[in-house]
C-alpha atoms as a PDB file:
ATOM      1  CA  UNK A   1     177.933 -16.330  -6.819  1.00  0.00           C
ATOM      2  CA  UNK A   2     175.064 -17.469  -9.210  1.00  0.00           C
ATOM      3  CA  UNK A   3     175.674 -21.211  -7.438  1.00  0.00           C
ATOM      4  CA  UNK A   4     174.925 -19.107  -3.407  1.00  0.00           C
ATOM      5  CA  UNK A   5     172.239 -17.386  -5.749  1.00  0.00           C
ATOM      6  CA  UNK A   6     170.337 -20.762  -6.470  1.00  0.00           C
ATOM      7  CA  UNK A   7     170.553 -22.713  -3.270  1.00  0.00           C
ATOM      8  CA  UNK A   8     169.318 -19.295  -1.919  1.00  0.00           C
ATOM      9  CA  UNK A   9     166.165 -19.336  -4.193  1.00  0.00           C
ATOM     10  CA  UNK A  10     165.911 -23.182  -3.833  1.00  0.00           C
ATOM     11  CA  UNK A  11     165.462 -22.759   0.237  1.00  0.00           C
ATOM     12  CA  UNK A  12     163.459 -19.799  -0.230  1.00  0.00           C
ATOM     13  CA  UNK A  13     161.218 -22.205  -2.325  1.00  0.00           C
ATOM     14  CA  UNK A  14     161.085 -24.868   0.346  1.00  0.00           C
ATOM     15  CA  UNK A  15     160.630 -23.064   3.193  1.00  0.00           C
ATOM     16  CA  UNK A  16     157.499 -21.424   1.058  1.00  0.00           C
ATOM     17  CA  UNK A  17     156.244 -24.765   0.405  1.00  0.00           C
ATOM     18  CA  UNK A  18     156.248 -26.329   4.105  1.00  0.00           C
ATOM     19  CA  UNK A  19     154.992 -22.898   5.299  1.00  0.00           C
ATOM     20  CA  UNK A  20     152.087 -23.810   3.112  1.00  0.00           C
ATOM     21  CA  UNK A  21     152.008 -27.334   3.404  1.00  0.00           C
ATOM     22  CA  UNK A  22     151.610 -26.682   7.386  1.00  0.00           C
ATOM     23  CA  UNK A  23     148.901 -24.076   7.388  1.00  0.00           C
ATOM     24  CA  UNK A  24     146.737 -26.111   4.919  1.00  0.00           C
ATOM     25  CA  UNK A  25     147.139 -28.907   7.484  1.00  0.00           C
ATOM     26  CA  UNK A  26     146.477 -27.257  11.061  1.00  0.00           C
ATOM     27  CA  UNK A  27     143.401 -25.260   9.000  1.00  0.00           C
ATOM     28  CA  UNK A  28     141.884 -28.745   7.777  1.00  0.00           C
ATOM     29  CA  UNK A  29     142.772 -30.641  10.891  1.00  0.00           C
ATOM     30  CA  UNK A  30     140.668 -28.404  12.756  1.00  0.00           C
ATOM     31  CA  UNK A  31     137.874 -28.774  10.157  1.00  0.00           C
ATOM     32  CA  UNK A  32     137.605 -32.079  10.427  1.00  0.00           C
ATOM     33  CA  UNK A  33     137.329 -32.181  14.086  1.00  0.00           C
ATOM     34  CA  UNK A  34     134.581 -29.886  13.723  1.00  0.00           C
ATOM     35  CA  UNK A  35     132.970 -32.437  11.277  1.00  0.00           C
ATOM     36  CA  UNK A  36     133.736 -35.128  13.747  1.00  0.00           C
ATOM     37  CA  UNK A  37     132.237 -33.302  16.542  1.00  0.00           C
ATOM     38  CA  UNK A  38     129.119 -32.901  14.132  1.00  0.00           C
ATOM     39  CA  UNK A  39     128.727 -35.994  13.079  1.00  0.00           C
ATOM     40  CA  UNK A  40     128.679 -37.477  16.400  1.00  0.00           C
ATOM     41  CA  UNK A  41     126.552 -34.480  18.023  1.00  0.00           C
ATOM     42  CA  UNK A  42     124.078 -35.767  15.753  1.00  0.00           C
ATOM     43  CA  UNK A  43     124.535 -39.490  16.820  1.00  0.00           C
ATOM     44  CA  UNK A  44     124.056 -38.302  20.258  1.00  0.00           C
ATOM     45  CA  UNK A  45     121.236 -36.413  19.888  1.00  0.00           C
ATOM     46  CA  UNK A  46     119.490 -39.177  18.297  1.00  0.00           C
ATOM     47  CA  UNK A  47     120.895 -41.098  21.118  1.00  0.00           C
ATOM     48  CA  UNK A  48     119.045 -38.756  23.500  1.00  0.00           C
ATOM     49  CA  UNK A  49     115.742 -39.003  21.367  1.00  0.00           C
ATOM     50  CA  UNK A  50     115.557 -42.816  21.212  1.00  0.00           C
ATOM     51  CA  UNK A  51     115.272 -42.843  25.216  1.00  0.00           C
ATOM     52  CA  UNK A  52     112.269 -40.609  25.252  1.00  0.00           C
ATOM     53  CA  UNK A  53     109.861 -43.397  24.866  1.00  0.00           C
ATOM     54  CA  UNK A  54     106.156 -43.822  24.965  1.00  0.00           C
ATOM     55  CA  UNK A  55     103.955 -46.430  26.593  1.00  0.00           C
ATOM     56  CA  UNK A  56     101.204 -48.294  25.098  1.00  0.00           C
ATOM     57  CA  UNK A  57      99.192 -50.077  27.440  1.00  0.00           C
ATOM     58  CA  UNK A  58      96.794 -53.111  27.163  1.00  0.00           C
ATOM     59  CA  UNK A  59      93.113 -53.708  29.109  1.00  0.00           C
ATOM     60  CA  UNK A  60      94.206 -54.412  32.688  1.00  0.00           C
ATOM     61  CA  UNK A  61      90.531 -55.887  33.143  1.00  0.00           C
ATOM     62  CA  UNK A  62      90.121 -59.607  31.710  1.00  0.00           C
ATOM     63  CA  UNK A  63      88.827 -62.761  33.525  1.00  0.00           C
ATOM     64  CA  UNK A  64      91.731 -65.169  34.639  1.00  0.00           C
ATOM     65  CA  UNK A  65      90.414 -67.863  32.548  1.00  0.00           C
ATOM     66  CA  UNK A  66      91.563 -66.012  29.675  1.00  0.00           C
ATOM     67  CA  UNK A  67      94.744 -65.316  30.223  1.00  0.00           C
ATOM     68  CA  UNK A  68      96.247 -67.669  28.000  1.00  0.00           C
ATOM     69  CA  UNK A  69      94.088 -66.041  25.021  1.00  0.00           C
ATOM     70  CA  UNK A  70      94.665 -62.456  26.384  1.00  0.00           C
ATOM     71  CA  UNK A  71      98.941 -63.394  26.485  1.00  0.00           C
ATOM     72  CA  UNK A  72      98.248 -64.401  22.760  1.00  0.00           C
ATOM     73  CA  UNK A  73      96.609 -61.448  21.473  1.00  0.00           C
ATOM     74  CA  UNK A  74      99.038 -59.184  23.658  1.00  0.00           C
ATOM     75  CA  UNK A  75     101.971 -61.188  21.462  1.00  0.00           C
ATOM     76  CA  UNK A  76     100.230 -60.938  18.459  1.00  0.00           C
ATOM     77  CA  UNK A  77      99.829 -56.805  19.290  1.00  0.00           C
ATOM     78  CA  UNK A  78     103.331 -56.366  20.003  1.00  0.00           C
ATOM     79  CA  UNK A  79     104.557 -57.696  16.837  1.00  0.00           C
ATOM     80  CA  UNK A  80     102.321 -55.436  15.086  1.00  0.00           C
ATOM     81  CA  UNK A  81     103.864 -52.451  17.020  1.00  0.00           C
ATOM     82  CA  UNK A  82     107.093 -53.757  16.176  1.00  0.00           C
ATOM     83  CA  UNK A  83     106.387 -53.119  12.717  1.00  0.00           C
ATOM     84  CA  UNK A  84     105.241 -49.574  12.597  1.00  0.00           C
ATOM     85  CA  UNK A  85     107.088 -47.029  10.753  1.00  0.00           C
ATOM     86  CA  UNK A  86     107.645 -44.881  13.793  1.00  0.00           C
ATOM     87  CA  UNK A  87     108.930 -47.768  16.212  1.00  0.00           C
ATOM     88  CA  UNK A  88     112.959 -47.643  16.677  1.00  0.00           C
ATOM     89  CA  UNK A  89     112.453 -50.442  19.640  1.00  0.00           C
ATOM     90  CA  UNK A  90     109.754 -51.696  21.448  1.00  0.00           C
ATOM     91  CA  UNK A  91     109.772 -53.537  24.940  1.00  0.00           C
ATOM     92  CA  UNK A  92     107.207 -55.859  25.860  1.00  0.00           C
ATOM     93  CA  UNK A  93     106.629 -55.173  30.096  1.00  0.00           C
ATOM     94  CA  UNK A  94     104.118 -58.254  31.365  1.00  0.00           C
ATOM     95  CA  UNK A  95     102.257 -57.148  34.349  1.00  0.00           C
ATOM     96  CA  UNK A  96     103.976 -59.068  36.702  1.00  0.00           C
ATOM     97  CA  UNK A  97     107.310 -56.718  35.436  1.00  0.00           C
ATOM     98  CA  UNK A  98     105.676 -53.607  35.997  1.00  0.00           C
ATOM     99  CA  UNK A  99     104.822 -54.519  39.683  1.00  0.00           C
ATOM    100  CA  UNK A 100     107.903 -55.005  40.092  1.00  0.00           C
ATOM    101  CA  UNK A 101     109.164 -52.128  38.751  1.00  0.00           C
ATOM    102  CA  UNK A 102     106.404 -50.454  40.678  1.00  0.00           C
ATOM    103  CA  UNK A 103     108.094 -51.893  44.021  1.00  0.00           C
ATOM    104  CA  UNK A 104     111.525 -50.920  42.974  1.00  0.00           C
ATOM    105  CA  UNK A 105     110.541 -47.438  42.611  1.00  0.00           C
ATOM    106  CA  UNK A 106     108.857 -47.063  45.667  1.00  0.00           C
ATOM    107  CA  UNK A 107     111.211 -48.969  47.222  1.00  0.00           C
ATOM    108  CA  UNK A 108     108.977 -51.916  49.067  1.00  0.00           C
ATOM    109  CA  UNK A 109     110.085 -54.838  49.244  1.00  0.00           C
ATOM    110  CA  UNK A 110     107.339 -57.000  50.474  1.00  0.00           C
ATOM    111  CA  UNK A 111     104.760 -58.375  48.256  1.00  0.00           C
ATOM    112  CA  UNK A 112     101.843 -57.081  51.067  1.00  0.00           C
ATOM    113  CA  UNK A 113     100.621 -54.675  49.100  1.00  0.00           C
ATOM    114  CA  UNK A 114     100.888 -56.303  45.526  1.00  0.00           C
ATOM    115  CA  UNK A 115      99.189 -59.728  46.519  1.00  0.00           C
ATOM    116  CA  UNK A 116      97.625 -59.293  42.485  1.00  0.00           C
ATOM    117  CA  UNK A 117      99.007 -57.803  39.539  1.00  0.00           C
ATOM    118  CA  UNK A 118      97.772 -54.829  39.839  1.00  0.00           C
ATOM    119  CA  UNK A 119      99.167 -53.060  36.992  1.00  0.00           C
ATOM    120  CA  UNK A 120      98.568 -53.655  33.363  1.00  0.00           C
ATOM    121  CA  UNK A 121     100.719 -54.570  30.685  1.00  0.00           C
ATOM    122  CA  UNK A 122     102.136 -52.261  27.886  1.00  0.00           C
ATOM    123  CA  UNK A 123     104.788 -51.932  25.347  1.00  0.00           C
ATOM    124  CA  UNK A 124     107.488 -49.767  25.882  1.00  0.00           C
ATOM    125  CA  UNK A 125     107.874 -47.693  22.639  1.00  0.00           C
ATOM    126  CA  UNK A 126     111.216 -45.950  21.443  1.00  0.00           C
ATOM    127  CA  UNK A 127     110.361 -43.784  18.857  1.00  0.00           C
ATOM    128  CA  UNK A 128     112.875 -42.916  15.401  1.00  0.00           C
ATOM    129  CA  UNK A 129     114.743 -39.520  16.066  1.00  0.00           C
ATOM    130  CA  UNK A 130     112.979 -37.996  13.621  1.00  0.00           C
ATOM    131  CA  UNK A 131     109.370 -38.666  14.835  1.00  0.00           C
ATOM    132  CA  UNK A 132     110.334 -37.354  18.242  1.00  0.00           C
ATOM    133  CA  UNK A 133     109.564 -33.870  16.699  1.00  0.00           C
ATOM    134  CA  UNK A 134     106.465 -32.211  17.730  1.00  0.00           C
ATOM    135  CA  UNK A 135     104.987 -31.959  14.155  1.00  0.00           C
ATOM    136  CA  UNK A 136     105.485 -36.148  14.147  1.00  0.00           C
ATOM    137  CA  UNK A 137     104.755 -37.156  17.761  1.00  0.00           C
ATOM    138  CA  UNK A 138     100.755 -37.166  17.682  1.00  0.00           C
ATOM    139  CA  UNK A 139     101.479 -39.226  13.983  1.00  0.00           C
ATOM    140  CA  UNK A 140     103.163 -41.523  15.797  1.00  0.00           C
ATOM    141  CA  UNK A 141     100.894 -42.008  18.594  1.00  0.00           C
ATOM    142  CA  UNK A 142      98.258 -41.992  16.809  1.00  0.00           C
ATOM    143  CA  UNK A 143      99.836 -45.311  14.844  1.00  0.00           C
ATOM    144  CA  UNK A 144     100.396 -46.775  18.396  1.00  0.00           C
ATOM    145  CA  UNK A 145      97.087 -46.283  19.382  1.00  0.00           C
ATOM    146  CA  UNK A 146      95.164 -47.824  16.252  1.00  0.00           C
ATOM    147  CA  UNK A 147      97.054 -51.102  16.289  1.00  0.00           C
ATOM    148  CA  UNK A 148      94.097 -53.495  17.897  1.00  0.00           C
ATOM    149  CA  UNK A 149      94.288 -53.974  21.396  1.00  0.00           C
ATOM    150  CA  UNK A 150      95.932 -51.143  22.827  1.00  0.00           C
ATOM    151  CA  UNK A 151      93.619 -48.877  24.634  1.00  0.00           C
ATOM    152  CA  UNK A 152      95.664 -46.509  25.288  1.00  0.00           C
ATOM    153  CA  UNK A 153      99.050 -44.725  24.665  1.00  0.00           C
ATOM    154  CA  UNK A 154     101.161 -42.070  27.250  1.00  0.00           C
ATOM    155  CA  UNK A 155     103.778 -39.466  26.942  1.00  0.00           C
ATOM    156  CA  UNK A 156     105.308 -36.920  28.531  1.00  0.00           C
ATOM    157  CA  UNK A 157     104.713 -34.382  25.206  1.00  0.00           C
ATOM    158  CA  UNK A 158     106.155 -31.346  27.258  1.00  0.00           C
ATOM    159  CA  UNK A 159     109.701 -32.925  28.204  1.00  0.00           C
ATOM    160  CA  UNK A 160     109.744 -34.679  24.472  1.00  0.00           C
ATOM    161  CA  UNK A 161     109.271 -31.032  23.586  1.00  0.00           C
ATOM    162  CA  UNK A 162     111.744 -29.443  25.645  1.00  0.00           C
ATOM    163  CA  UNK A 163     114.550 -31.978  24.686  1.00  0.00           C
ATOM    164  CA  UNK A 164     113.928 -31.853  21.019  1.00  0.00           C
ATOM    165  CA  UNK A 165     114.294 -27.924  20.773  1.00  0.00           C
ATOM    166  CA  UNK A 166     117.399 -27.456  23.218  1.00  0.00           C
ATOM    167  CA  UNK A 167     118.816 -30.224  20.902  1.00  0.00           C
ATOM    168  CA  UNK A 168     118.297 -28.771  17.642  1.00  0.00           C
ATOM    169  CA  UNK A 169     119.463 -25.720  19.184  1.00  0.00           C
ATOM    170  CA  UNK A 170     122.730 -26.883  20.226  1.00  0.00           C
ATOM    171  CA  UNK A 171     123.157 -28.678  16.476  1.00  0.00           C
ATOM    172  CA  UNK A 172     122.160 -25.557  14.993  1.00  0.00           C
ATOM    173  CA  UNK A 173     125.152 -23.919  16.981  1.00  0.00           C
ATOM    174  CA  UNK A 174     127.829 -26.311  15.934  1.00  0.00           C
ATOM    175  CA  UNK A 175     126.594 -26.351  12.111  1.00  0.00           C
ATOM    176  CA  UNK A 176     127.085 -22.703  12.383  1.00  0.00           C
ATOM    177  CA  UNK A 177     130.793 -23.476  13.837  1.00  0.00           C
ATOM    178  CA  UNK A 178     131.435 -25.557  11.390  1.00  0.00           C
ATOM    179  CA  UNK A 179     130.107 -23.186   8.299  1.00  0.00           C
ATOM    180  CA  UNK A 180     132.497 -20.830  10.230  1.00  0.00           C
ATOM    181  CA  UNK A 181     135.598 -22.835  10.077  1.00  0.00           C
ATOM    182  CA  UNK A 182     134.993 -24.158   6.145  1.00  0.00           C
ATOM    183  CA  UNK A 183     134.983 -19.996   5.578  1.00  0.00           C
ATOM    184  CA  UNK A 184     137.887 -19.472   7.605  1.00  0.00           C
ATOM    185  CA  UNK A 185     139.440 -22.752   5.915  1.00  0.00           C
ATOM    186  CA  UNK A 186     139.180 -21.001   2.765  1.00  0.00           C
ATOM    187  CA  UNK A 187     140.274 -17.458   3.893  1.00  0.00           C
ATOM    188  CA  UNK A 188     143.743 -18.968   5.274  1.00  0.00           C
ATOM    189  CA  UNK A 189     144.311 -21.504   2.609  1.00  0.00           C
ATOM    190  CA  UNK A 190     143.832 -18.693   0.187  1.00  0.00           C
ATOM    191  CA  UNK A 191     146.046 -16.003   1.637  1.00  0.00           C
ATOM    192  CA  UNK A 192     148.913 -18.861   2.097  1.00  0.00           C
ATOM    193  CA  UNK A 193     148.637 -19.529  -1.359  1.00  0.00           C
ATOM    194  CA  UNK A 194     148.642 -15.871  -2.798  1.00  0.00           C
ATOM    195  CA  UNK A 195     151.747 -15.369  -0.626  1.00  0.00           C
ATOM    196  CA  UNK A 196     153.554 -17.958  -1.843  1.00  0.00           C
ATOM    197  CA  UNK A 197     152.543 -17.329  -6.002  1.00  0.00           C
ATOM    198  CA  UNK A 198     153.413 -13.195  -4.424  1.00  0.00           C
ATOM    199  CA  UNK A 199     156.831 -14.454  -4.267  1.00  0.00           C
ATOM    200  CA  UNK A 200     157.411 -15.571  -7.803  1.00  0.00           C
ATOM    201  CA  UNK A 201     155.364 -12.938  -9.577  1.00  0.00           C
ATOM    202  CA  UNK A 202     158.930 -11.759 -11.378  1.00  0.00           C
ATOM    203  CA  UNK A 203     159.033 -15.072 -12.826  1.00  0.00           C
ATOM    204  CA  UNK A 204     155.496 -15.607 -13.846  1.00  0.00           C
ATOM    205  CA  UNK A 205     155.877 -11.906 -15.785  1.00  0.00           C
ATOM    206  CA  UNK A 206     158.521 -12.868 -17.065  1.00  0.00           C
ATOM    207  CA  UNK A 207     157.415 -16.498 -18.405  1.00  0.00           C
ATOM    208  CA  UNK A 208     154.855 -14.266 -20.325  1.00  0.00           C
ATOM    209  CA  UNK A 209     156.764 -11.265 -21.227  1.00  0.00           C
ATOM    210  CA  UNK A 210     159.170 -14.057 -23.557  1.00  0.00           C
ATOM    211  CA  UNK A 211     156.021 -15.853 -24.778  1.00  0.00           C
ATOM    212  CA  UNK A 212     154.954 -18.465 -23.072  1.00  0.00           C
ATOM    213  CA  UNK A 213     150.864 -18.982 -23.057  1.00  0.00           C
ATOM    214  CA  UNK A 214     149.033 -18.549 -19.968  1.00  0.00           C
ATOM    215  CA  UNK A 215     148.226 -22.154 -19.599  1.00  0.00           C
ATOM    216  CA  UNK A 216     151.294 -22.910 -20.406  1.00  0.00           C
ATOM    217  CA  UNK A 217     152.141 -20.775 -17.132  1.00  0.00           C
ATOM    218  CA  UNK A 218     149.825 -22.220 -15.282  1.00  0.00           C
ATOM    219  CA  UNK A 219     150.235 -25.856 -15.614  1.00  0.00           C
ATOM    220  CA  UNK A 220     153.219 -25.978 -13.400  1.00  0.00           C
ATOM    221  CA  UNK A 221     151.735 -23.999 -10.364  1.00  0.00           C
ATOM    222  CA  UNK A 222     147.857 -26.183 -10.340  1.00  0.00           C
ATOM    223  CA  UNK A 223     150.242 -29.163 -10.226  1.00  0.00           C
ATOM    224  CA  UNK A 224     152.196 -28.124  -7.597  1.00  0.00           C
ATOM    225  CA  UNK A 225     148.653 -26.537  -5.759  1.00  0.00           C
ATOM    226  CA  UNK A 226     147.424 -30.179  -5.862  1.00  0.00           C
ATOM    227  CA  UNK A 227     150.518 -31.918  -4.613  1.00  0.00           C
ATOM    228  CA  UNK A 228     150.645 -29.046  -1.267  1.00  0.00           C
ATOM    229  CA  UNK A 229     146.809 -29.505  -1.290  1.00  0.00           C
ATOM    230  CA  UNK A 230     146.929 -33.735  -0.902  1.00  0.00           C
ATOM    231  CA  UNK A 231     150.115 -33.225   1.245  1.00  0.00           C
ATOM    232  CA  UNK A 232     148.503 -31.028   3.769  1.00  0.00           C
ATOM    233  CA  UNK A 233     145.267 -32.680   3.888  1.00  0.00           C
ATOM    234  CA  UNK A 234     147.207 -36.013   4.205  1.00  0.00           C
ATOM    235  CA  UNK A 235     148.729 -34.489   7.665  1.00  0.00           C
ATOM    236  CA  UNK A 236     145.896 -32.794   8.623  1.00  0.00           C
ATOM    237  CA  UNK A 237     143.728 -36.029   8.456  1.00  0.00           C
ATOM    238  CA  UNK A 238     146.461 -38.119   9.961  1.00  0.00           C
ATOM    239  CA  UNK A 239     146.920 -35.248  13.068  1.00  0.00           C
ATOM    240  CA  UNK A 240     143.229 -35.885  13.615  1.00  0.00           C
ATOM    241  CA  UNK A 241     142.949 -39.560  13.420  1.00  0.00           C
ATOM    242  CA  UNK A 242     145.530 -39.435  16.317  1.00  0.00           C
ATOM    243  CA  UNK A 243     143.200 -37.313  18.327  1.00  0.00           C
ATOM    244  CA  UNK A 244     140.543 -38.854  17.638  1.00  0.00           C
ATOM    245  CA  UNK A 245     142.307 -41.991  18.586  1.00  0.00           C
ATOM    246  CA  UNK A 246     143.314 -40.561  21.956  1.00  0.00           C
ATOM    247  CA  UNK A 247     139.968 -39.730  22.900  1.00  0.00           C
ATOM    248  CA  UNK A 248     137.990 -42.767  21.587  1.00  0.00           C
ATOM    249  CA  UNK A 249     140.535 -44.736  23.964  1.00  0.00           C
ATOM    250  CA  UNK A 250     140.163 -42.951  27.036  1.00  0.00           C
ATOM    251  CA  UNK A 251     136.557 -42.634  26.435  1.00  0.00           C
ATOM    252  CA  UNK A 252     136.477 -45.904  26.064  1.00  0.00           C
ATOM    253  CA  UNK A 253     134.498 -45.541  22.715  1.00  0.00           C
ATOM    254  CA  UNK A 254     134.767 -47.120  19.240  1.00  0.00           C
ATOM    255  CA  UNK A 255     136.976 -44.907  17.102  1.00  0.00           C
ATOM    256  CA  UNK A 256     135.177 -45.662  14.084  1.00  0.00           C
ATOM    257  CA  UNK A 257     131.504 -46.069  14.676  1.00  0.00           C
ATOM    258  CA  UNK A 258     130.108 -45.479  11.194  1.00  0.00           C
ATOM    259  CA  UNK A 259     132.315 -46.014   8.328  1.00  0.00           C
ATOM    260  CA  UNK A 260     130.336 -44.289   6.017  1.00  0.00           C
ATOM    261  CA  UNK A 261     130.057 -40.676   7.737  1.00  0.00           C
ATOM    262  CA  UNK A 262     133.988 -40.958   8.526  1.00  0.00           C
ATOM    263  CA  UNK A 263     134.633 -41.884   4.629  1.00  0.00           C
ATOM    264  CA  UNK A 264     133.200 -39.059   3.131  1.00  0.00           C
ATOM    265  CA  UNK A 265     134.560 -36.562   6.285  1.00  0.00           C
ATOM    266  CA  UNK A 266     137.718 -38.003   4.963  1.00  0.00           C
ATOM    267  CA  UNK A 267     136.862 -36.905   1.036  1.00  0.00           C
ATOM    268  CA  UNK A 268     135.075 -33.544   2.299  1.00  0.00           C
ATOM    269  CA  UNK A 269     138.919 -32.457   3.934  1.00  0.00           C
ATOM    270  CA  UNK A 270     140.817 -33.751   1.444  1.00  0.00           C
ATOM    271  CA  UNK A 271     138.741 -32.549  -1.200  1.00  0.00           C
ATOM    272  CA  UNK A 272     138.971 -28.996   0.321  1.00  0.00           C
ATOM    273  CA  UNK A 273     142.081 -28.453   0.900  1.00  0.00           C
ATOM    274  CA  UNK A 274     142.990 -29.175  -3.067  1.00  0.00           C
ATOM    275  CA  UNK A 275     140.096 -27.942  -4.100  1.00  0.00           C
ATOM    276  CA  UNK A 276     140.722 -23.978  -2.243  1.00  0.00           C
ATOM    277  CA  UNK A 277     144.721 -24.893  -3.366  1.00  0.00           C
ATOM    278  CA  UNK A 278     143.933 -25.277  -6.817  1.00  0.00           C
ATOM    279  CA  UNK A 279     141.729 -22.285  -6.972  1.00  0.00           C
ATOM    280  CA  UNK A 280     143.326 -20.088  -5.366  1.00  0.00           C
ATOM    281  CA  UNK A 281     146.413 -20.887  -7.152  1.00  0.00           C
ATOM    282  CA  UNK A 282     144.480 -20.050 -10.388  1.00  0.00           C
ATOM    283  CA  UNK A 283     143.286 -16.938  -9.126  1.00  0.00           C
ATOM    284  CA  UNK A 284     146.691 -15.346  -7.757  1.00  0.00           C
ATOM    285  CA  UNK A 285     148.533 -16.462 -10.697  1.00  0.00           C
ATOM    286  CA  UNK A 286     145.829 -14.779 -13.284  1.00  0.00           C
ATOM    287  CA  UNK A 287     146.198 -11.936 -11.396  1.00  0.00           C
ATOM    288  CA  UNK A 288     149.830 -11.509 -11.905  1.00  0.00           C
ATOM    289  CA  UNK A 289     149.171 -12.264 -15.721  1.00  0.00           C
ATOM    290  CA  UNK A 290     146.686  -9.627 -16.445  1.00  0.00           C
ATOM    291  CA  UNK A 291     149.068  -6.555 -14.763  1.00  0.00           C
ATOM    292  CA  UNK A 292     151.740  -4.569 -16.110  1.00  0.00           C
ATOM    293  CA  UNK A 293     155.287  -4.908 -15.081  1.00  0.00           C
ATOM    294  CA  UNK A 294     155.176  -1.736 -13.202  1.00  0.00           C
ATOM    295  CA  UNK A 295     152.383  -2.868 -11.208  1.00  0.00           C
ATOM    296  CA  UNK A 296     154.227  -5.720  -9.807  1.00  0.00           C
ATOM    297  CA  UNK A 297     156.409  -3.936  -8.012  1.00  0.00           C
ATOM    298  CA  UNK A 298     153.108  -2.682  -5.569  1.00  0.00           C
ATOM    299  CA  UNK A 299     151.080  -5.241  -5.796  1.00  0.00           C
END
């Protein structure tokens, strides 16, 4: 009878344990695809923000018999642009490029109408993500436009305007998701774990009604919270590099494009799911140490 008694208890036990184990995994796997899906919102947006460029443009009037001196102060200028804070990438466009361009986009193909270069030579200028905001953007320009022999620099401040704000919108959004989940992370974690210390609450009182101290007590469930913790988190993060796997391929993306983001995505969900284990292991436990036997039975 006792032996049916024990290998009752003992599955009890287990089954507690994977019931745990699984809900701090599917919570954290879906944490860290929120913190995938942030970290590469951001890379996107800043993708986005490097194509709204700005054009600096040199004097289109200069005598033919200087254009080997003009080409070398035009090099020497673009270099300097090169080097400004502001400047992600910058693309030299000779004049004979932008009639071309100009011909593409009107779609002529004869050279009747461009006979001379009509158009004048500028610089193609990709700004940094962060000085495509509208506080930074006449900073920036106003860099562009004191570097010696530019005469003048164009953008389209309305659309760099636009894009900006509907982007940090939309990031604002999923930070807010993903604030959202790390609360609900915690809520779920916690009420798995209070169920499970719920179940043994006789044998915690019981620990302490014969004398054993409360750390004493306690020492056994934290190390048991941090081996479910690293368990689940350990699924959790492998569940989600298989997803993440799955989509990189068919996307036909790199599935890790910066090592350094994914590394501490990878501490941030481990760390959390021990972290909420541990505590709220601590918590439950200390609550069933500070009431009285009757109390136990309507807790």
């Amino acid at each position: 009878m006792a032996k049916s008694v024990d290998e009752f208890n003992k599955k009890r036990l287990r089954s507690s344990n994977i019931t745990v184990v699984i809900s701090i995994a599917l919570v954290l796997f879906l944490l860290g695809l929120m913190g995938l899906i942030l970290i590469n919102a951001q890379k996107y947006s800043d993708y986005i923000k490097e194509q709204l460029v700005v054009n600096a443009y040199f004097d289109e009037n200069y005598d033919a018999k200087d254009s080997v001196k003009i080409a070398k102060l035009e090099e020497e200028t673009f270099k300097k642009v090169q080097t400004l804070a502001p400047v992600k990438k910058a693309t030299y466009i000779s004049r004979s490029m932008a009639a071309k361009e100009a011909k593409k986009s009107m779609g002529i193909d004869s050279d009747a109408l461009f006979e001379e270069n009509i158009f004048p030579s500028s610089i193609e200028v990709a700004l940094k993500p962060e000085y495509v905001d509208p506080t930074k953007i006449d900073e920036a320009i106003k860099a562009i436009k004191s570097v010696p022999g530019i005469i003048d620099v164009k953008n389209d401040s309305t659309l760099m305007v636009d894009v900006y704000n509907n982007l940090s919108r939309i990031l604002k959004w999923i930070l807010g998701f993903s604030v959202l989940f790390l609360v609900l992370a915690v809520v779920l974690i916690n009420n798995s774990i209070r169920l499970k210390i719920f179940s043994k609450r006789f044998i915690i009182k019981t620990m302490q009604l014969v004398g054993a101290k409360r750390r004493f007590i306690l020492k056994p469930f934290i190390i048991e919270a941090i081996i479910l913790g690293a368990i689940g988190s350990v699924i959790g993060l492998l569940a989600l590099g298989g997803v993440w796997y799955y989509f990189t391929s068919q996307i036909g993306s790199a599935f890790v494009q910066d090592n350094n983001q994914y590394f501490w995505l990878v501490i941030l969900v481990l760390g959390v799911g021990i972290f909420i284990s541990v505590l709220s292991t601590i918590f439950a436990t200390w609550r069933f140490l500070k009431s009285n036997v009757d109390d136990l039975y309507y807790s």
